[in-house]
Protein backbone atom coordinates (compact mmCIF):
# COMPACT_ATOMS: atom_id res chain seq x y z
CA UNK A 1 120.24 93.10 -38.68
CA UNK A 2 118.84 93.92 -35.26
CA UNK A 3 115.59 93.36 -34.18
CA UNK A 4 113.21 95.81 -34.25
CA UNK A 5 111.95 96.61 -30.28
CA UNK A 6 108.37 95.91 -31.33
CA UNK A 7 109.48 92.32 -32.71
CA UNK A 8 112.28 91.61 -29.98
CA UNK A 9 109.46 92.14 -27.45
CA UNK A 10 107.45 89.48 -29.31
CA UNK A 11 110.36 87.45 -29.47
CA UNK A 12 111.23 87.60 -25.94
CA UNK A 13 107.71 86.94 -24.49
CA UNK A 14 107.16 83.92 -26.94
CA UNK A 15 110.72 82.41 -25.39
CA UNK A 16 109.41 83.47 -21.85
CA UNK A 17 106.44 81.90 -21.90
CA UNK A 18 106.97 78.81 -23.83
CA UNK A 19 110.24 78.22 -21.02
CA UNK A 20 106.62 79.22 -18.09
CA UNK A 21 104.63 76.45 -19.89
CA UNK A 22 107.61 73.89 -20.51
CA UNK A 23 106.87 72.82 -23.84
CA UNK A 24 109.71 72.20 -26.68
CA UNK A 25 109.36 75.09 -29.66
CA UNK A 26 107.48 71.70 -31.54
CA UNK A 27 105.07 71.18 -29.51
CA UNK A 28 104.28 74.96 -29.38
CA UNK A 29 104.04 74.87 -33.04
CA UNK A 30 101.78 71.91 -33.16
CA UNK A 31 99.47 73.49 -30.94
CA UNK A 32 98.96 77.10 -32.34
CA UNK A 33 98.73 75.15 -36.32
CA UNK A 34 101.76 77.08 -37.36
CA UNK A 35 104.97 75.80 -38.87
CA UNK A 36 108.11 74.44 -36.44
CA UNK A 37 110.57 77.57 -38.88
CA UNK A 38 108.01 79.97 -38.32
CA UNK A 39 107.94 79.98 -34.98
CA UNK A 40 111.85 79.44 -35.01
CA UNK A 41 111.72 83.03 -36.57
CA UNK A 42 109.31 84.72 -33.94
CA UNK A 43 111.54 83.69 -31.40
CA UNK A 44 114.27 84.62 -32.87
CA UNK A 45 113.17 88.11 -33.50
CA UNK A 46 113.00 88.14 -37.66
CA UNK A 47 109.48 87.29 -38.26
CA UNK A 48 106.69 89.49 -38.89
CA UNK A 49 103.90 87.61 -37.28
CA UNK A 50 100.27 88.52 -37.77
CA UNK A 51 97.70 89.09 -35.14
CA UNK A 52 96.01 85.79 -36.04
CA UNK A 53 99.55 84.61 -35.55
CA UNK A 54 100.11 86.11 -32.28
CA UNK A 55 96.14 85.25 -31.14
CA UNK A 56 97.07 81.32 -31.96
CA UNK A 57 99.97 81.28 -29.67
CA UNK A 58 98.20 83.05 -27.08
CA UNK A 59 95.57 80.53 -26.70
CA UNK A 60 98.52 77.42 -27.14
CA UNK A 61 99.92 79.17 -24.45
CA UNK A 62 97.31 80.38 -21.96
CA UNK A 63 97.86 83.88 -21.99
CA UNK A 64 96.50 86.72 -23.13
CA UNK A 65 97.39 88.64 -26.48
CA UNK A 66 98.60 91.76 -24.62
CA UNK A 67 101.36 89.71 -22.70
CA UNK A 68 102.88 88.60 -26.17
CA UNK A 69 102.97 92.30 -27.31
CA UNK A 70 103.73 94.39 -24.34
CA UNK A 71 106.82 95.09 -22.36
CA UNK A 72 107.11 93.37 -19.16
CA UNK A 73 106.37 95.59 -16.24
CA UNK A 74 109.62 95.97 -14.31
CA UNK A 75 108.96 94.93 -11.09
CA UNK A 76 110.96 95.77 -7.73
CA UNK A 77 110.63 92.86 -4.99
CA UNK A 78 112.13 92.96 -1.60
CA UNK A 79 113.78 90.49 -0.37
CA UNK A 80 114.59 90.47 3.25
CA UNK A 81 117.55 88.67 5.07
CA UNK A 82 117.15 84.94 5.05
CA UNK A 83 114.67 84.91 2.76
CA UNK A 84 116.73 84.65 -0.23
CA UNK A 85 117.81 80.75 0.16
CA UNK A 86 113.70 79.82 0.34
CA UNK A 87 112.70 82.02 -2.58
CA UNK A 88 115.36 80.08 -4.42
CA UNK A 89 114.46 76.67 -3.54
CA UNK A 90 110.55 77.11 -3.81
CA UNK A 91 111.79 78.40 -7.36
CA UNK A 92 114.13 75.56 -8.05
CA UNK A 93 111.02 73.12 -7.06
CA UNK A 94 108.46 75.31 -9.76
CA UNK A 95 111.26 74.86 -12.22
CA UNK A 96 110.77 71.01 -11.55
CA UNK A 97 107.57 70.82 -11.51
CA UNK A 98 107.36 72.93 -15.28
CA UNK A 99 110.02 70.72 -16.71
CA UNK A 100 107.97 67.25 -14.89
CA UNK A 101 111.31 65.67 -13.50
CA UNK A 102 111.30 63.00 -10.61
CA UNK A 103 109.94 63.68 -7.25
CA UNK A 104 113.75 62.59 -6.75
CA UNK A 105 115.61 64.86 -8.97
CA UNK A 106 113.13 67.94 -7.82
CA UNK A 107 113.91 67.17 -4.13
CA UNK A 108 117.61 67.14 -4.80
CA UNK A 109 117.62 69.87 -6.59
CA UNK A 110 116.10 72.16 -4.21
CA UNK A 111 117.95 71.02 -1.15
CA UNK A 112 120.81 71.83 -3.01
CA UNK A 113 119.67 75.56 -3.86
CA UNK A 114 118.17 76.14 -0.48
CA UNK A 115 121.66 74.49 1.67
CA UNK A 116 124.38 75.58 -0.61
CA UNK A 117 125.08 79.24 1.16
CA UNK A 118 125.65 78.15 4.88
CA UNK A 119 128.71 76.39 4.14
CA UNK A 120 130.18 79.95 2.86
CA UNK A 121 128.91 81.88 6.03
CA UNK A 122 130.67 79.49 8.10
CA UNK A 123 133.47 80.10 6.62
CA UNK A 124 133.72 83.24 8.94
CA UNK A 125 132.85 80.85 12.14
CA UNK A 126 135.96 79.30 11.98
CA UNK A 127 137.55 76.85 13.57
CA UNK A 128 134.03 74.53 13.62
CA UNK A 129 133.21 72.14 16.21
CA UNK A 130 132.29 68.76 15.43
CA UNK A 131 128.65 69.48 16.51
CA UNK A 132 128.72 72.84 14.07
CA UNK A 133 130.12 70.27 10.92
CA UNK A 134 127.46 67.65 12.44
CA UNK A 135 124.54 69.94 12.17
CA UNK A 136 125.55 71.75 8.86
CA UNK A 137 125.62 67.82 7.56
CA UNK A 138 122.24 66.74 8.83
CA UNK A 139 120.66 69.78 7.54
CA UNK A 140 121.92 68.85 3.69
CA UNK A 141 121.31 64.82 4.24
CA UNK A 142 120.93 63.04 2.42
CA UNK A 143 122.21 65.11 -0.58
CA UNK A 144 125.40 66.05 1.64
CA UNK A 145 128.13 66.11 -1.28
CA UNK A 146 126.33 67.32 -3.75
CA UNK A 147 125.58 70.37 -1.67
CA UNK A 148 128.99 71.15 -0.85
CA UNK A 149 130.07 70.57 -4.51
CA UNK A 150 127.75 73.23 -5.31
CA UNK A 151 128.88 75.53 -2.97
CA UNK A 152 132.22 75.31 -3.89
CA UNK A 153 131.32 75.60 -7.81
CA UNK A 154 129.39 78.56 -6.83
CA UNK A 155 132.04 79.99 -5.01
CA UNK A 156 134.76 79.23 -7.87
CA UNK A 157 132.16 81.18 -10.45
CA UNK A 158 132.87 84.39 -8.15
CA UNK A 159 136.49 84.32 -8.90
CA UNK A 160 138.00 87.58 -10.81
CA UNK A 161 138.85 91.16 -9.62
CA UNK A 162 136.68 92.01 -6.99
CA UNK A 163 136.97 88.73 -4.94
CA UNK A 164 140.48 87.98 -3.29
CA UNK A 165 141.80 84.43 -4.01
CA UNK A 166 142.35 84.17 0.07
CA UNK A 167 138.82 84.26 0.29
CA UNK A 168 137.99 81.41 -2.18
CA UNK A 169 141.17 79.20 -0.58
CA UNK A 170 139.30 79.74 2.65
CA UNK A 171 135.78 78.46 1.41
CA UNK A 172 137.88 75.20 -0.62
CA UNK A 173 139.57 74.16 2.73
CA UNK A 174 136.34 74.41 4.84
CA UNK A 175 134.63 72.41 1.89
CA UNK A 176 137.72 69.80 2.03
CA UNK A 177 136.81 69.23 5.92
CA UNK A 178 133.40 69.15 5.97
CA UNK A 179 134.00 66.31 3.22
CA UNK A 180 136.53 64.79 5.11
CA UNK A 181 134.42 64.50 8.01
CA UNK A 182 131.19 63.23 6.70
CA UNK A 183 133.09 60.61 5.19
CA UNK A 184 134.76 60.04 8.07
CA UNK A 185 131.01 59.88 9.88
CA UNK A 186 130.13 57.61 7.01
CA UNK A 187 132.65 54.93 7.65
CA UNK A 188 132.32 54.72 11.11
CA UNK A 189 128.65 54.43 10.83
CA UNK A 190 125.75 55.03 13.38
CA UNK A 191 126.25 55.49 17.15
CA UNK A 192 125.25 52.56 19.04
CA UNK A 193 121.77 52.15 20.88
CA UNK A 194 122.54 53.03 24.28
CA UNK A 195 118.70 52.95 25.29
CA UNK A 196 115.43 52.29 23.59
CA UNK A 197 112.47 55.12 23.07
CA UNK A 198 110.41 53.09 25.29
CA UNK A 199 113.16 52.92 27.77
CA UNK A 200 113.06 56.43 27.97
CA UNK A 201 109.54 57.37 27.66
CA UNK A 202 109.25 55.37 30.49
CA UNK A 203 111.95 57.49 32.43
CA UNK A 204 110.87 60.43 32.32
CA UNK A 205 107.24 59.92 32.53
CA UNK A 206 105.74 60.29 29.10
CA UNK A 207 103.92 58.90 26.59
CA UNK A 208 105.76 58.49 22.90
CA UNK A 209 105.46 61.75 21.09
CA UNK A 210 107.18 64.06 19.07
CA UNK A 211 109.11 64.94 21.89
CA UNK A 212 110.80 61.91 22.07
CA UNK A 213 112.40 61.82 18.48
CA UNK A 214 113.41 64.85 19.19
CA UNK A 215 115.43 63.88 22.23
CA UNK A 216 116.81 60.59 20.14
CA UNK A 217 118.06 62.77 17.78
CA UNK A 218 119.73 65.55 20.42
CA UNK A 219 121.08 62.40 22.01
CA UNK A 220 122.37 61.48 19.26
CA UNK A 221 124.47 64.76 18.49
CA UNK A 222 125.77 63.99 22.07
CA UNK A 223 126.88 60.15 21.07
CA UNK A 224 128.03 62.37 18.11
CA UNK A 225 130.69 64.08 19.66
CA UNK A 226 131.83 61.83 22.42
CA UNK A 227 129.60 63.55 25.22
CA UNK A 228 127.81 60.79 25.93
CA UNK A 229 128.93 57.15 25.72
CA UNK A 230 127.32 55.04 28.54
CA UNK A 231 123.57 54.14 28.77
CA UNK A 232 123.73 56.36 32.29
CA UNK A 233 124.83 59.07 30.47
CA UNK A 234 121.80 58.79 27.54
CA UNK A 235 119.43 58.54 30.43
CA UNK A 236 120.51 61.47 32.34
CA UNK A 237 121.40 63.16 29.41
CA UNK A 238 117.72 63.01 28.01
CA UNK A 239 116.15 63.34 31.29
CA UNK A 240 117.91 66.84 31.41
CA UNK A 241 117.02 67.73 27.77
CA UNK A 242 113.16 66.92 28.37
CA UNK A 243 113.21 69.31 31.73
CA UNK A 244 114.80 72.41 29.69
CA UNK A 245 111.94 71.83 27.30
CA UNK A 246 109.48 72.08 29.79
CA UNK A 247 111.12 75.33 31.33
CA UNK A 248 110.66 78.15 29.32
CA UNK A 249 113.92 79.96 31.42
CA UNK A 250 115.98 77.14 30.49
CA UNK A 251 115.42 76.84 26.69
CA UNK A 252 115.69 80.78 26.60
């Protein structure tokens, strides 16, 4: 026998906000003095709970009695373009923080919600550069793989009459290179130290700052790629990179 709407509303908001509060259906029990079957049966819609009932949960669960009773207000939200990959990870971190995992497992978990879309946008940039594949994996570091894996089990879940089969090949082969090269990128390990920060600091005329693990890191793309491979070429190379921050024509 169905529900009734009154009690499937009930039955919904108790699930709802028990999943908000992330408590087990025990502890939820425990806390509003009511038995573990009971509330088994509110949540599942066949009970026929009483308002002292209802009032007890709503004070176990800090909210008020209406929200346990009343149909959720649907409510339209906007979303604008590039917004949706940071409303997903701030709600992958929330989820988390409500279920109290590692500081670990939450920031590996929300790298993974907020990186795993690039990789099928670039799908459409083929054929990637190095530097593109070297960015793409600096971005997802150090959760690299399991980004990608993601991705592609994302991509997989779209499979059926409305998406061609070309177009899931497409996003498996980029996935297969992008693995292929980080592990390639892996094994060969870190460029070499061509100069030192203070080396360069001392170049160009500045004190250490923020601006100067900025230009390690740019130099590094360069080392990266093959662009630069001599300690002349770091210093010149940096030396140029600090001027066309300084010149607001250049870095437009």
């Amino acid at each position: 026998m169905q529900p009734t709407p009154p009690l499937a509303t009930i039955a919904a908001a108790l699930r709802r906000e028990r999943e908000r509060v992330g408590i087990s259906l025990a502890e939820l029990a425990r806390r509003a003095g009511l038995a573990k079957s009971t509330l088994s049966q509110l949540e599942a819609g066949t009970g026929n709970p009483s308002i002292e009932t209802l009032w007890s949960l709503g004070v176990a669960l800090d909210v008020p009695f209406s929200r346990l009773v009343e149909p959720p207000t649907a409510q339209v939200r906007v979303i604008r373009s590039g917004e949706g990959q940071r409303l997903g990870a701030e709600q992958a971190d929330a989820w988390c923080r409500r279920m109290r995992t590692s500081t670990r497992l939450r920031e590996t978990v929300t790298l993974c919600v907020r990186q795993h879309l690039p990789l099928g946008f670039m799908v459409h940039r083929q054929p990637l550069s190095l530097r593109q594949i070297d960015r793409y994996l600096r971005a997802t570091a150090p959760c690299e793989v399991d980004v990608i894996v993601l991705s592609v089990a994302d991509r997989l879940a779209t499979r059926g009459p409305r998406t061609a089969e070309s177009a899931i090949e497409r996003h498996l082969v980029l996935a297969r290179l992008v693995l292929q090269t980080h592990a390639r990128l892996v094994e060969q390990g870190p460029p070499p130290r061509l100069v030192s920060g203070d080396e360069l600091a001392t170049a160009v005329g500045r004190p250490p700052g923020p601006w100067l693990a900025d230009a390690l890191d740019a130099l590094r793309e360069e080392q990266v790629v093959g662009a630069v491979v001599s300690r002349e070429q770091a210093m010149r190379f940096v030396e140029g990179y600090v001027r066309g921050r300084d010149d607001p024509e250049v870095r437009e």
